[in-house]
Each structure stands twice: as structure tokens, then as C-alpha cells.
N, C-alpha and C. Protein backbone atom coordinates (compact mmCIF):
# COMPACT_ATOMS: atom_id res chain seq x y z
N UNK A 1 120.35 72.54 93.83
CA UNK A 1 119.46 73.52 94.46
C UNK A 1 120.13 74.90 94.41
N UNK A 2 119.43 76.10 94.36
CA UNK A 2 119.96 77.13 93.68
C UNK A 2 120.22 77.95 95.23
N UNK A 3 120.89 79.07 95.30
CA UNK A 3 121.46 79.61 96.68
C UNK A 3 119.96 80.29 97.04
N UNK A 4 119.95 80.70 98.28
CA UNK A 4 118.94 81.57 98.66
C UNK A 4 119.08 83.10 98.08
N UNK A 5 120.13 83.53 98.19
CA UNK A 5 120.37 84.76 97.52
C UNK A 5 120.32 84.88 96.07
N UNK A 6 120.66 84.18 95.56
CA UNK A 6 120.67 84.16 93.47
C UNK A 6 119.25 84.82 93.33
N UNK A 7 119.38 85.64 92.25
CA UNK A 7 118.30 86.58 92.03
C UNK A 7 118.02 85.51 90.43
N UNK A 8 116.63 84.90 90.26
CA UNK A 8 116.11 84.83 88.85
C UNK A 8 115.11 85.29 88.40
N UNK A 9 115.50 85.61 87.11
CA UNK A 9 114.48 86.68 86.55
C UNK A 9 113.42 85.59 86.31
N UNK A 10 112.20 86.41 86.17
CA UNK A 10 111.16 85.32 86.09
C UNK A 10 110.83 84.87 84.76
N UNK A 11 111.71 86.26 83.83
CA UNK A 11 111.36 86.09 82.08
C UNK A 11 112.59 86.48 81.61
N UNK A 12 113.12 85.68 80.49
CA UNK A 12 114.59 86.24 80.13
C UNK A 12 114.23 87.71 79.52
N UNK A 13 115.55 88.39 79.42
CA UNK A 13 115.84 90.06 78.81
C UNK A 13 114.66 89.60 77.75
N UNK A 14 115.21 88.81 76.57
CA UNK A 14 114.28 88.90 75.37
C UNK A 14 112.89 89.06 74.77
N UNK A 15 112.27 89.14 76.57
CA UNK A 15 110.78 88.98 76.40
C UNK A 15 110.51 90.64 76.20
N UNK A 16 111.06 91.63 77.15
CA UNK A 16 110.63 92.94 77.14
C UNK A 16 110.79 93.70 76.04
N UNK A 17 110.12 94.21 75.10
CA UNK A 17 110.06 94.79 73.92
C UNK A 17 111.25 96.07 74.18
N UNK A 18 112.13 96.53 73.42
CA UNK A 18 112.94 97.11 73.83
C UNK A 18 111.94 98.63 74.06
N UNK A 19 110.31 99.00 73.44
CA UNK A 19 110.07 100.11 73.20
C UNK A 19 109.73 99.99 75.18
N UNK A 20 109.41 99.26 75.73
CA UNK A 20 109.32 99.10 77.07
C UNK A 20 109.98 99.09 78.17
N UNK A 21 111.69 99.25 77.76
CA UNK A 21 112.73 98.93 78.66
C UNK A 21 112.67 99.86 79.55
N UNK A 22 113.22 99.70 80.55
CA UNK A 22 113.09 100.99 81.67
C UNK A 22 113.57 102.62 81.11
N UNK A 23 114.68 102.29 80.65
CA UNK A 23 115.20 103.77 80.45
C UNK A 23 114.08 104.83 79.12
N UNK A 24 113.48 103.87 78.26
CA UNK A 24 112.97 104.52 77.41
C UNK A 24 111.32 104.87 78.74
N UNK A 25 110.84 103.66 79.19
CA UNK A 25 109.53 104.30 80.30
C UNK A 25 110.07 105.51 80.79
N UNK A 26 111.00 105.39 81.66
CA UNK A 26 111.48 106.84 82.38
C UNK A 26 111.87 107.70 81.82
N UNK A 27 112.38 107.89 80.62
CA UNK A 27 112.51 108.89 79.62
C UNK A 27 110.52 109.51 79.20
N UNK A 28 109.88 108.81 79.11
CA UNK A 28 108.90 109.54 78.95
C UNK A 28 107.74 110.23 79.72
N UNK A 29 108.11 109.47 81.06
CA UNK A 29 107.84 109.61 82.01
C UNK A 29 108.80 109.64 83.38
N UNK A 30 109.14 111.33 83.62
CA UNK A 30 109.80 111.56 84.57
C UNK A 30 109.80 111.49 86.23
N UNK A 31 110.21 110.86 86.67
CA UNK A 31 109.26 110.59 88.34
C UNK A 31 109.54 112.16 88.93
N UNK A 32 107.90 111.92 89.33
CA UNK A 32 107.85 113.39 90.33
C UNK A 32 107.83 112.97 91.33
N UNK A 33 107.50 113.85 92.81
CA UNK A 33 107.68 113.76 94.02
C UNK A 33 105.93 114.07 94.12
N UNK A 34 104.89 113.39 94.65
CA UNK A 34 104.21 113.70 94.89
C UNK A 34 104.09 114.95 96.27
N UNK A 35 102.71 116.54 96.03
CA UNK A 35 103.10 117.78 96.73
C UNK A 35 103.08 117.33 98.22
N UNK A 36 102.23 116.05 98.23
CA UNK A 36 102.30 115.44 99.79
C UNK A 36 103.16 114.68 100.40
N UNK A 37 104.09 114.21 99.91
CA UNK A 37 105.00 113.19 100.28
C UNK A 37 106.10 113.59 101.45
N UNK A 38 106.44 114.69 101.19
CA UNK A 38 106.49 115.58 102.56
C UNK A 38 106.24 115.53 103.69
N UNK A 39 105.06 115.99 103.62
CA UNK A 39 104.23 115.91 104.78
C UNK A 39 103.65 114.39 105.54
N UNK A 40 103.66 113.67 104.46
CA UNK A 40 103.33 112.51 104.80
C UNK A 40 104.41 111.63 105.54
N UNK A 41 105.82 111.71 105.22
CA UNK A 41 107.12 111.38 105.81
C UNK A 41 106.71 111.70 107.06
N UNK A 42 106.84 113.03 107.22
CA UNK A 42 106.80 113.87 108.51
C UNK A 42 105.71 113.23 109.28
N UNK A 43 104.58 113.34 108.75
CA UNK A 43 103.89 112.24 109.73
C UNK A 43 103.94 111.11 110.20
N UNK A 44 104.22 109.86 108.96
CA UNK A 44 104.61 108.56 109.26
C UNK A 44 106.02 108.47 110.75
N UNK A 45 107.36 109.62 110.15
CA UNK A 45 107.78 109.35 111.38
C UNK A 45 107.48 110.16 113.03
N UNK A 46 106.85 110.85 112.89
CA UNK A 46 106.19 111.27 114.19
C UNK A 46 105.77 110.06 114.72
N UNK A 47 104.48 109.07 113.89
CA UNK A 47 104.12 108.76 114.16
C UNK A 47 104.75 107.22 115.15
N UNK A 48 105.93 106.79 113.89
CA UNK A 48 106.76 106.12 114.46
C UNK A 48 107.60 106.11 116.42
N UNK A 49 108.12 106.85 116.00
CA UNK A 49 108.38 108.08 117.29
C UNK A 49 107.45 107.92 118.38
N UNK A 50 106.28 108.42 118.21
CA UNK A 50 105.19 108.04 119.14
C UNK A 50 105.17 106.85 120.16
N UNK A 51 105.12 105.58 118.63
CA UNK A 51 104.58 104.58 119.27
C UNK A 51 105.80 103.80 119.59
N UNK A 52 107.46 104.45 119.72
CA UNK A 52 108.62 103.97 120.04
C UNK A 52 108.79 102.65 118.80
N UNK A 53 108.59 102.64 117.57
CA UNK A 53 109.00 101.88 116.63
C UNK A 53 110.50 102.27 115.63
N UNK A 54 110.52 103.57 116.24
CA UNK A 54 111.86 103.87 115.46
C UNK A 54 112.49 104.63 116.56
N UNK A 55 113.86 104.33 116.64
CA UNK A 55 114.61 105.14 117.64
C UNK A 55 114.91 106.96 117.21
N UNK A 56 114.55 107.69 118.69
CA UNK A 56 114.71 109.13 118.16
C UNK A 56 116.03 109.40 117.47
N UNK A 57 116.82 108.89 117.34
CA UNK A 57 118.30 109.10 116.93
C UNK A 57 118.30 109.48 115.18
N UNK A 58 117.60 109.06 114.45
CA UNK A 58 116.85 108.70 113.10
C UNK A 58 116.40 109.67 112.25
């Protein structure tokens, strides 16, 4: 029986076409920050805050 922690991949390396590998996706596509994500933080933890789900310390 295999540990609880052991990570298995669900498909060996050989299945992903190398034109698909991560570094070539993120090479052509650079992650942006969406202009709201910001603001949306800022809200989520207010909101947190509020309803005492996250300590003010945070």
C-alpha cells in the first residue's frame, strides 16, 4: 500500500508533448495579474475580518 503522502502522477512525463510542457505554455503566455485582483483581496479579507474567520494579526 502506497504512503498517504507519495505524490502519483496520473500519466507518466512521456505522455505530454514536449510542445505543451509548462515552460514552453508560460513562455507564450505570460501570467498577468488580473486589474481587479486587488481589490478583490482587499475585499475577501475585510470580509474575512468581519465575520472573525481570519485573525486581525494577518
Amino acid at each position: 500500500m502506497a504512503e498517504r503522502g507519495l505524490f502519483v502522477a496520473a500519466y507518466p512525463e512521456t505522455v505530454v508533448p514536449p510542445a505543451l510542457a509548462l515552460p514552453a505554455i508560460e513562455d507564450a503566455f505570460p501570467r498577468n495579474l488580473h486589474p481587479y485582483w486587488p481589490r478583490l483581496q482587499e475585499k475577501t479579507r475585510s470580509w474575512l475580518l468581519e465575520k472573525r474567520l481570519m485573525p486581525a494579526d494577518k
